[in-house]
C-alpha atoms as a PDB file:
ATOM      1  CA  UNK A   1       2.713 -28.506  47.918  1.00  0.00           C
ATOM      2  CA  UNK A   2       1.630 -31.133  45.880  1.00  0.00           C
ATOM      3  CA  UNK A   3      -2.011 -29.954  45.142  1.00  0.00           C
ATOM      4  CA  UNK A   4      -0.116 -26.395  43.908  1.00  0.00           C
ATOM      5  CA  UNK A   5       1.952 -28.764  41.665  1.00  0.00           C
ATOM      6  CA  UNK A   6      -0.260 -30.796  40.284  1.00  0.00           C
ATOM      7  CA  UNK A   7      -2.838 -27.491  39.910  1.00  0.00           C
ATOM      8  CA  UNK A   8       0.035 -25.959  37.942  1.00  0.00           C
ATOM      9  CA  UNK A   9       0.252 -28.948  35.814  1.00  0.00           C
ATOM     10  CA  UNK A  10      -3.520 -28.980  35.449  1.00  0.00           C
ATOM     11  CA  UNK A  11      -2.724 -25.150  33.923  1.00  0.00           C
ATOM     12  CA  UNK A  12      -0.083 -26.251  31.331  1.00  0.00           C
ATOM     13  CA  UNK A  13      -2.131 -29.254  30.341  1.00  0.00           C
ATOM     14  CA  UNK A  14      -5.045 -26.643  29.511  1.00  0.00           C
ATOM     15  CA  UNK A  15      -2.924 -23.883  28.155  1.00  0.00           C
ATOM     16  CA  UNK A  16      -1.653 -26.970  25.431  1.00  0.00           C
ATOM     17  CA  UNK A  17      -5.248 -28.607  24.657  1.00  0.00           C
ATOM     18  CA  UNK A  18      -6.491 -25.141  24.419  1.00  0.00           C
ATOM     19  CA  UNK A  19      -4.160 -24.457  21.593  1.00  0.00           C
ATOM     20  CA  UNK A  20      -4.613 -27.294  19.569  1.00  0.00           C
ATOM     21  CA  UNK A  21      -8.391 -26.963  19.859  1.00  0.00           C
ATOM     22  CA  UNK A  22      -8.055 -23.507  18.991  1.00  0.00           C
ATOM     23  CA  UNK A  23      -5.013 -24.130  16.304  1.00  0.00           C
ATOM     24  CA  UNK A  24      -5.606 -26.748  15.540  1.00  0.00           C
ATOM     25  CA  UNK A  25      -2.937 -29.580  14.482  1.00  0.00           C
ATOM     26  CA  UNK A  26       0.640 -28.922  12.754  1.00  0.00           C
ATOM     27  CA  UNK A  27       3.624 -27.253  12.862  1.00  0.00           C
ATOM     28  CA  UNK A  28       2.395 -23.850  13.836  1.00  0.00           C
ATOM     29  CA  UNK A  29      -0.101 -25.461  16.949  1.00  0.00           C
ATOM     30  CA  UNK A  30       3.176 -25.256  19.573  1.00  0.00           C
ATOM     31  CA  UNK A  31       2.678 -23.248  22.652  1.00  0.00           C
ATOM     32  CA  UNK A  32       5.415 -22.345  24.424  1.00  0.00           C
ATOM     33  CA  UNK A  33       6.231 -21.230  27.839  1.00  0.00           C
ATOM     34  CA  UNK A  34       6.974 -17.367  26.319  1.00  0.00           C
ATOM     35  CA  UNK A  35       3.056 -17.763  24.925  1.00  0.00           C
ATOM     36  CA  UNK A  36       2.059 -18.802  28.968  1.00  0.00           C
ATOM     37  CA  UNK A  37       4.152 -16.001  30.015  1.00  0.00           C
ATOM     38  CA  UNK A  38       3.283 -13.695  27.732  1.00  0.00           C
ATOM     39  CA  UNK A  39      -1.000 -14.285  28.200  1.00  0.00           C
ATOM     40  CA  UNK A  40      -0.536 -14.092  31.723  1.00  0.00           C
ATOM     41  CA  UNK A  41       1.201 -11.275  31.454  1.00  0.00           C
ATOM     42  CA  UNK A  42      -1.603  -9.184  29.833  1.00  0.00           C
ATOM     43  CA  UNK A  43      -3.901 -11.067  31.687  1.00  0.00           C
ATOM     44  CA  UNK A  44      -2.038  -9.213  35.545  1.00  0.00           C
ATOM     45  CA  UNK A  45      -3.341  -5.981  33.524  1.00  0.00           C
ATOM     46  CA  UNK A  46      -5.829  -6.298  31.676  1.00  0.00           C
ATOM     47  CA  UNK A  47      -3.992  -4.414  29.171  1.00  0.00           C
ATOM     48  CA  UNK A  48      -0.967  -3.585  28.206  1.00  0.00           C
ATOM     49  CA  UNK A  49       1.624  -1.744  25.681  1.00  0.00           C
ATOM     50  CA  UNK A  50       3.834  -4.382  23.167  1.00  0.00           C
ATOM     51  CA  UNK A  51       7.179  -2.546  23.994  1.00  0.00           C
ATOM     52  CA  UNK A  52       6.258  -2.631  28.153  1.00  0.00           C
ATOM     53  CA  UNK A  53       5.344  -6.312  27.429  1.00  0.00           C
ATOM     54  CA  UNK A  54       8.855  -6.896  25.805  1.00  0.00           C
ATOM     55  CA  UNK A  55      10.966  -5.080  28.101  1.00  0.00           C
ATOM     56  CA  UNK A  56       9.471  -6.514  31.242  1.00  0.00           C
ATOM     57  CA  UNK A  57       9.511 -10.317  29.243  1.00  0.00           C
ATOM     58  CA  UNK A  58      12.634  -9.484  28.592  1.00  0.00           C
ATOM     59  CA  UNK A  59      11.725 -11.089  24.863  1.00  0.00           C
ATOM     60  CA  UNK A  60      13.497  -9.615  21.293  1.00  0.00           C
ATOM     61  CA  UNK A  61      11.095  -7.618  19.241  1.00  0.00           C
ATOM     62  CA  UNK A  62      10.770 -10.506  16.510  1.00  0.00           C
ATOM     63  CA  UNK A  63       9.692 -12.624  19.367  1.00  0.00           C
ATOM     64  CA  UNK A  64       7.336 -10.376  21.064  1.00  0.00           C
ATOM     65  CA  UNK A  65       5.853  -9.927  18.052  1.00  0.00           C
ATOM     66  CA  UNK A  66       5.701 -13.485  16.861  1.00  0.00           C
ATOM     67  CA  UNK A  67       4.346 -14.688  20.827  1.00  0.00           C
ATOM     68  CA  UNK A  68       1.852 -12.033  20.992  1.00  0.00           C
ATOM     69  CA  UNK A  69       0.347 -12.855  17.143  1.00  0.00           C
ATOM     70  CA  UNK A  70      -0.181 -16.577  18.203  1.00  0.00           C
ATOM     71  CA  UNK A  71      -2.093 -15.990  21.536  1.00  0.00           C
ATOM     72  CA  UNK A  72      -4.371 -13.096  19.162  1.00  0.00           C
ATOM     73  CA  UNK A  73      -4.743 -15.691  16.783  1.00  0.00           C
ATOM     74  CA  UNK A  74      -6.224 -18.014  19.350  1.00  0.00           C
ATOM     75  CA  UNK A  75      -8.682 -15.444  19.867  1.00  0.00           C
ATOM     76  CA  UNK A  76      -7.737 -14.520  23.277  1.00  0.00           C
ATOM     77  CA  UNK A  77      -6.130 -11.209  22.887  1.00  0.00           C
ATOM     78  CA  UNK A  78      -6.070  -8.355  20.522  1.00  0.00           C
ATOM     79  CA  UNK A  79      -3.196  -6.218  19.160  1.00  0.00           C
ATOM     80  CA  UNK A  80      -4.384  -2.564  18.535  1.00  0.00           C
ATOM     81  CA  UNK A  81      -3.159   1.087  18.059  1.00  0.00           C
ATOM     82  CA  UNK A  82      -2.362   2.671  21.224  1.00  0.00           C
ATOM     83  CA  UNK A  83      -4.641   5.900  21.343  1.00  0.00           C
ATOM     84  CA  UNK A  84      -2.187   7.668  23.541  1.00  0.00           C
ATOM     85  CA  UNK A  85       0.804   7.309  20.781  1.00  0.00           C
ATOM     86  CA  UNK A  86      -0.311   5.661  17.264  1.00  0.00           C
ATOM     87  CA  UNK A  87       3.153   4.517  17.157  1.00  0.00           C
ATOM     88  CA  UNK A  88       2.893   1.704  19.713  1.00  0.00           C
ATOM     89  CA  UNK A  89       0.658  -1.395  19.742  1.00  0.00           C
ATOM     90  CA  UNK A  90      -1.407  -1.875  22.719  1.00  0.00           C
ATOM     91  CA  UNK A  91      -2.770  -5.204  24.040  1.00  0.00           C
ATOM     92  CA  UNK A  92      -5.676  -6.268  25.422  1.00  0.00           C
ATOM     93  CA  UNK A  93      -7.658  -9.856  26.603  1.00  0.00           C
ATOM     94  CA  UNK A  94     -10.648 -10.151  24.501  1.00  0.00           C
ATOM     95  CA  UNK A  95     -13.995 -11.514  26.054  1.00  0.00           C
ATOM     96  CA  UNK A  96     -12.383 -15.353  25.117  1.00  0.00           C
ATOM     97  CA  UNK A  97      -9.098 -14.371  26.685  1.00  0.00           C
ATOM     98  CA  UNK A  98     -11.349 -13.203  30.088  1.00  0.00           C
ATOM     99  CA  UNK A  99     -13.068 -16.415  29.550  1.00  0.00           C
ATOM    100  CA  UNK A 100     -10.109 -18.542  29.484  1.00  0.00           C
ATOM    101  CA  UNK A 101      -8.731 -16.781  32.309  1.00  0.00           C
ATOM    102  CA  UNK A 102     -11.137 -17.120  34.594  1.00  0.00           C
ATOM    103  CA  UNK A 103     -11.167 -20.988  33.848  1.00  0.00           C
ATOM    104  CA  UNK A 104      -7.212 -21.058  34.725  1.00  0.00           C
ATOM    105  CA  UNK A 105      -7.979 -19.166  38.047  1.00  0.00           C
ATOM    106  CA  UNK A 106     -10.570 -22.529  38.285  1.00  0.00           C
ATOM    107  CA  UNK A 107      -8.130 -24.974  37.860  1.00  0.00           C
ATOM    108  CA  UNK A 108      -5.453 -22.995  40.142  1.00  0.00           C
ATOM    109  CA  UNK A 109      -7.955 -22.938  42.975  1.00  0.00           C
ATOM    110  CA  UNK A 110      -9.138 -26.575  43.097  1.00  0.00           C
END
């Protein structure tokens, strides 16, 4: 139990140094446990639609919108048009996000 907890923290430490490389410093460089939730949400499918995402997050739509911007401007996601129904955004892990991900599943399985 406490290899899992210390793997987790191992997780949140990179999730946070991540961001600040990525963000860099200042006000808007937080992450928060909705932007961990919300990555690893898209990450369990790959893709995924913004109002599925908010539902199942159970997140408001200002805050969906707001979580999901920060993780695409870290360059690990994308926020397109759904070609299905132009009315609803669809996300998706970019090549970085796959990247990243992989390198969580690394720290998880030490």
């Amino acid at each position: 139990m406490t290899n899992s907890i210390e793997n987790l923290s191992s997780v949140i430490r990179t999730f946070r140094t991540a961001n600040s490389v990525l963000k860099g410093e200042g006000k808007d460089s937080h992450i928060l446990l909705e932007h961990i939730e919300a990555f690893l949400y898209v990450a369990s499918k790959k893709e995924a639609l913004m109002r599925d995402a908010q539902k199942d997050l159970q997140l408001a739509q200002a805050k969906t919108h707001r979580t999901f911007k920060h993780l695409q401007r870290l360059g690990w996601l994308t926020i397109g048009t759904d070609h299905k129904d132009m009315r609803q955004r669809q996300l998706k892990l970019t090549s970085d996000g796959l990247d990243f991900l992989a390198f969580l599943t690394y720290k998880l399985d030490r």
